[in-house]
Protein backbone atom coordinates (compact mmCIF):
# COMPACT_ATOMS: atom_id res chain seq x y z
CA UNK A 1 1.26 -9.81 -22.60
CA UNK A 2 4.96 -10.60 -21.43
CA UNK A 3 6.05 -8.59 -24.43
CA UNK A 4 4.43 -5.92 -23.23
CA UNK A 5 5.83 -5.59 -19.66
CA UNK A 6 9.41 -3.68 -19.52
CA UNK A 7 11.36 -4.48 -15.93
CA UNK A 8 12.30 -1.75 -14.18
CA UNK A 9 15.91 -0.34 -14.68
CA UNK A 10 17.46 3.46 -13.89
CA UNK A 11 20.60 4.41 -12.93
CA UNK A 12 19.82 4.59 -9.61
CA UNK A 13 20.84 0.80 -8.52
CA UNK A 14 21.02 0.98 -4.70
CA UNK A 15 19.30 2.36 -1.46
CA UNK A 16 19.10 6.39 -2.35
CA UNK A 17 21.53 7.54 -0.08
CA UNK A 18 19.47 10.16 1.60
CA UNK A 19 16.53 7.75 2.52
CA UNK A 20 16.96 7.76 6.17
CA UNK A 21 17.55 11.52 6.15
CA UNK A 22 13.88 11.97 4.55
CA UNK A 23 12.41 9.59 6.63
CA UNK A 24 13.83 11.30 9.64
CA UNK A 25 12.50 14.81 8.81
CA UNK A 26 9.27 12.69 8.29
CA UNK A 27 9.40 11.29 11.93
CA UNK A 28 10.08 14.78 13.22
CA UNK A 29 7.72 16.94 11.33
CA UNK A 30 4.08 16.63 11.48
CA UNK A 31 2.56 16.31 8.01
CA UNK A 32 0.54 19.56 7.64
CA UNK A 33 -0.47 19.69 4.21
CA UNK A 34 -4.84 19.98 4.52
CA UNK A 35 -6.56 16.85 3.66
CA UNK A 36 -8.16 16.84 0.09
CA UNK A 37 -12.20 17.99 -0.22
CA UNK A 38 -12.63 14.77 -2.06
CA UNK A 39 -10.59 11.99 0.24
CA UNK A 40 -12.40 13.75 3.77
CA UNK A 41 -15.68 13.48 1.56
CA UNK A 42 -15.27 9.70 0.51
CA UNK A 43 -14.11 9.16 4.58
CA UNK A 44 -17.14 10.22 5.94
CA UNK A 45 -19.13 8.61 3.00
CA UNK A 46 -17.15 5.04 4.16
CA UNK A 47 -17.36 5.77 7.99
CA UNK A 48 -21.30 6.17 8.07
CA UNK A 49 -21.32 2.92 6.29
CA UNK A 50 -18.98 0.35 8.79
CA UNK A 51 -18.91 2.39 11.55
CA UNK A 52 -21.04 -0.28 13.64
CA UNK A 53 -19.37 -3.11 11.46
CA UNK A 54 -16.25 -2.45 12.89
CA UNK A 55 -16.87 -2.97 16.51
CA UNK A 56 -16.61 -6.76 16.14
CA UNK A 57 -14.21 -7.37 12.51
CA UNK A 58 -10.94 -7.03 11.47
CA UNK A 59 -9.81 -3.99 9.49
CA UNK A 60 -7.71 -5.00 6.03
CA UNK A 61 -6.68 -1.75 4.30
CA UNK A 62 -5.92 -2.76 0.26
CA UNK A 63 -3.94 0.79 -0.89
CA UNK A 64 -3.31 1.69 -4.38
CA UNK A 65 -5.65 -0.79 -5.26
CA UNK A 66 -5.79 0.22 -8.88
CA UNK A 67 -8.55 -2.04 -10.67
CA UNK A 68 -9.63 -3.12 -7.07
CA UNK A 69 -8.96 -7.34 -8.33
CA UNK A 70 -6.16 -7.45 -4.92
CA UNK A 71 -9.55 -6.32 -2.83
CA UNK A 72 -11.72 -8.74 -4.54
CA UNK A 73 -9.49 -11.09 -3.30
CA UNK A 74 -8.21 -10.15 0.07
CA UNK A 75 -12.07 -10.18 0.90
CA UNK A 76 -13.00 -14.07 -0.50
CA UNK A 77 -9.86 -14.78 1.48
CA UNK A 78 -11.06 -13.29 4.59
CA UNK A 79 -14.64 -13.42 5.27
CA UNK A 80 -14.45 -12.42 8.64
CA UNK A 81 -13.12 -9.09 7.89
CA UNK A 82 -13.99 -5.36 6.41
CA UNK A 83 -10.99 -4.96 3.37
CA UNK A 84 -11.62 -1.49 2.13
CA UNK A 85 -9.69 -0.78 -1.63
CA UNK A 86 -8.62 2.50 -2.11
CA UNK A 87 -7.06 4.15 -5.58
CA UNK A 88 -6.74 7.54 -6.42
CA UNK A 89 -8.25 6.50 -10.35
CA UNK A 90 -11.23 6.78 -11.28
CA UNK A 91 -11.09 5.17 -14.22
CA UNK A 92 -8.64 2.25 -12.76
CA UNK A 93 -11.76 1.43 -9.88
CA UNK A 94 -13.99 1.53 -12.55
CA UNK A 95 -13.16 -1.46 -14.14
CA UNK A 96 -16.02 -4.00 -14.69
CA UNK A 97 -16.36 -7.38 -12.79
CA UNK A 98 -18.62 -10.71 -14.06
CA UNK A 99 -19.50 -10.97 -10.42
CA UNK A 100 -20.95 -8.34 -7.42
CA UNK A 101 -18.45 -6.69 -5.03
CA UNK A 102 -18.09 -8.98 -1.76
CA UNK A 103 -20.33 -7.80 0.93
CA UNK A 104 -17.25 -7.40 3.23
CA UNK A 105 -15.45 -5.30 0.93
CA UNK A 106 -15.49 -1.32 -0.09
CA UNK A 107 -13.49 0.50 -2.72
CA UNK A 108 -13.09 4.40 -2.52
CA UNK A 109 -11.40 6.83 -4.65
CA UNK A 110 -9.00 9.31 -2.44
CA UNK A 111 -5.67 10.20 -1.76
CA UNK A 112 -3.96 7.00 -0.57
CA UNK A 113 -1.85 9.46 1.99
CA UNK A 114 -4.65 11.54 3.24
CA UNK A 115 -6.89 8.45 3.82
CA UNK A 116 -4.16 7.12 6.09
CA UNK A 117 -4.19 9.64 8.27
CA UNK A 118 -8.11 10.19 8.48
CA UNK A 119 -7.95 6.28 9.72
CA UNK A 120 -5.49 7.18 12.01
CA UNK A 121 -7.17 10.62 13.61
CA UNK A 122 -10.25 7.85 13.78
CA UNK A 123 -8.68 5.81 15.92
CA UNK A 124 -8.94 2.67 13.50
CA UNK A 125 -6.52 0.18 13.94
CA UNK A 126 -5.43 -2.39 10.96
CA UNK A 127 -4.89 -6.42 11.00
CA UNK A 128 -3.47 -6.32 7.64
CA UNK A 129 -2.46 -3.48 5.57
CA UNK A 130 -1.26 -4.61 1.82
CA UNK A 131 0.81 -2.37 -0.44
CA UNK A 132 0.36 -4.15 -4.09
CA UNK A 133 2.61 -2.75 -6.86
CA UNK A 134 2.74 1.05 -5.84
CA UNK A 135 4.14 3.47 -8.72
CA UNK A 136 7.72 3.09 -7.76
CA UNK A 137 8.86 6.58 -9.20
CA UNK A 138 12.19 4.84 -10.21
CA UNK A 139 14.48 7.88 -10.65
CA UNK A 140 16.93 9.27 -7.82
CA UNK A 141 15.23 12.74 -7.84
CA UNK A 142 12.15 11.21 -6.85
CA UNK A 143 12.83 9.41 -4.15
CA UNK A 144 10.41 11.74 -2.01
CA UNK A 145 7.28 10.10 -4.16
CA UNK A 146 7.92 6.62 -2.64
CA UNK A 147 5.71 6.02 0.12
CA UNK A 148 8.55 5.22 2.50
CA UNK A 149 9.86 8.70 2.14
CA UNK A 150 6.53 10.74 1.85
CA UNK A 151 5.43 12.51 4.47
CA UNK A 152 2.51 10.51 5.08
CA UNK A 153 4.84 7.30 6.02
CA UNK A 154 4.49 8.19 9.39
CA UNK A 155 1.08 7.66 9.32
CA UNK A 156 1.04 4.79 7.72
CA UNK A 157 3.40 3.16 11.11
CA UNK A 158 1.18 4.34 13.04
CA UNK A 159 -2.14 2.12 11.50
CA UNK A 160 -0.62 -0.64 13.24
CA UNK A 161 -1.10 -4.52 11.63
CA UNK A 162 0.96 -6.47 9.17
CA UNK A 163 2.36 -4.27 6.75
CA UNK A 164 2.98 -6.07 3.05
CA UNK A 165 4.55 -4.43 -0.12
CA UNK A 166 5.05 -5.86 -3.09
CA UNK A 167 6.87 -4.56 -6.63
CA UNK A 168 8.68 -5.86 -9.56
CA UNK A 169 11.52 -3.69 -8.74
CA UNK A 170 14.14 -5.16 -5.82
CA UNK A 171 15.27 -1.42 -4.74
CA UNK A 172 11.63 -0.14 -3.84
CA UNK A 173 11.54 -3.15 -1.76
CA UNK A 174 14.94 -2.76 0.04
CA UNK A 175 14.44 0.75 0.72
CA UNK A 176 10.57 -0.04 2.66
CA UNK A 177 12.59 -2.71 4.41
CA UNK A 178 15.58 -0.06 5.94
CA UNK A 179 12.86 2.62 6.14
CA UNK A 180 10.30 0.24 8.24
CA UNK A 181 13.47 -1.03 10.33
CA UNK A 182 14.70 2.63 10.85
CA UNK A 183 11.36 4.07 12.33
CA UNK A 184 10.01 1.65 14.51
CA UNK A 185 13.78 0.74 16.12
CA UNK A 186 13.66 -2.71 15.03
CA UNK A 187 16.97 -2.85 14.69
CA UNK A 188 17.33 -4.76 11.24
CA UNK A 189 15.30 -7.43 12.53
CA UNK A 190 11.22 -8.17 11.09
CA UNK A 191 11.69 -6.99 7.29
CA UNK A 192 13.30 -9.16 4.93
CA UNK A 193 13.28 -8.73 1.17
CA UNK A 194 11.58 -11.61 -0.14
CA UNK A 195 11.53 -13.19 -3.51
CA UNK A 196 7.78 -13.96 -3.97
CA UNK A 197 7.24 -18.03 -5.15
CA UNK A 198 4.43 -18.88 -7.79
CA UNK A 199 1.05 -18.24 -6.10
CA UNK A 200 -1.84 -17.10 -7.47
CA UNK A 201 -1.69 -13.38 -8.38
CA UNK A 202 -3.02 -10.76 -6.49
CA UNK A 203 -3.37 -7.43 -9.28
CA UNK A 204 -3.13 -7.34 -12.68
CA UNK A 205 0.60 -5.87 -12.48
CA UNK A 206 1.48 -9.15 -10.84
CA UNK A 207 -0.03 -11.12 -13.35
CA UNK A 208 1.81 -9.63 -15.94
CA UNK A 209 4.82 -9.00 -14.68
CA UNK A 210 5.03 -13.38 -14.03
CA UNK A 211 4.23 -13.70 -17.23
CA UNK A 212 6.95 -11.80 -18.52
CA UNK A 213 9.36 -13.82 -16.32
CA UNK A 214 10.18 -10.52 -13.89
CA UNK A 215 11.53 -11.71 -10.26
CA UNK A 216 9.00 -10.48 -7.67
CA UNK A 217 9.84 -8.92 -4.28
CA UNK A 218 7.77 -8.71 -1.39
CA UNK A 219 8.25 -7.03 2.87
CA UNK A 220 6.67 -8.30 5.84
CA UNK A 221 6.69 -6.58 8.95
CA UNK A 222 4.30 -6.86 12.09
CA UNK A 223 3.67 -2.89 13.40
């Protein structure tokens, strides 16, 4: 398997330099693009099923989930609480498990940025929000793809709860740190890059990319 995993490298090296330009356009400009057929559909699906379960839990939203293992997880880890997985794959969420889905955990298929703002217009609010090994569109010209600089970022503030990312690649990282610090006026303090110490891993990406000997990086912040 480490064979197989290839660390990240492209020539951009650094923070993009037009990150906190995006981000501010973000912050000022309503996202208005309509909400997929298929993420409203799934939404409504979900909110008939926990709308009276979450008068009294904890919300944990697991996003890019891929094979749904981080949810597994997050759920056996907290019992107490409603950890909905969401992926935009079918065929990633379809993976096969030995054992039943926890009974405090849901995985949907939608658009990670149109779900976010559904929760939001829904008036949930988030204890933990986890960020596991997004795609981290590596080159410069698509710095806009990064969830830090979509347009859907702003949403994703405004969920509340402790925000964690993790990725194999330091810049991705960095960039969710300045971004985070930049739009909630933190002023540099809250978001650190961490380098993540053996623990038991959380996807499959993780997994693999320990295996092949790849530093991890992980952000904290409290919303």
């Amino acid at each position: 398997m480490a064979n197989n995993s290839r660390s990240i490298t492209d020539a951009q090296q650094g923070i993009h330099e037009n990150l906190l330009v995006v981000v501010q356009k973000h912050l000022d400009w309503p996202y208005r693009k309509p909400i997929s057929k298929h993420t409203q559909d799934a939404f409504n699906r979900l909110n008939q099923q926990i709308s009276t379960r979450l008068k009294d839990r904890p919300l944990i939203l697991d996003s890019c989930c891929g094979t749904a293992m981080s949810t597994r997880l997050l759920a056996a880890q907290h019992p107490d609480a409603l950890v909905i997985g969401i992926d935009r794959s079918a065929a990633r969420l379809g993976k096969e498990y030995n054992t039943e889905l926890p009974d405090n955990a849901y995985i949907i298929q939608a658009e990670c940025g149109d779900f976010w703002r559904l929760v939001h217009l829904a008036g949930w609010r988030l204890q933990k929000h986890k960020l596991f090994y997004p795609n981290p569109y590596p080159k410069a010209k698509h710095l806009k793809r990064r969830w830090h600089a979509h347009p859907a970022f702003p949403a994703l503030l405004a969920l509340g709860g402790e925000i964690e990312l993790r990725s194999n690649w330091d810049v991705y990282v960095k960039e969710f740190c300045t971004a985070l610090h930049y739009a909630t006026g933190s002023g540099g303090k809250g978001a650190e890059v961490e380098i993540l110490t053996a623990e038991k891993a959380m996807t499959l990406f993780e997994k693999k990319y320990a295996q092949a000997g790849q530093a991890l990086y992980r952000c904290k912040f409290e919303l």
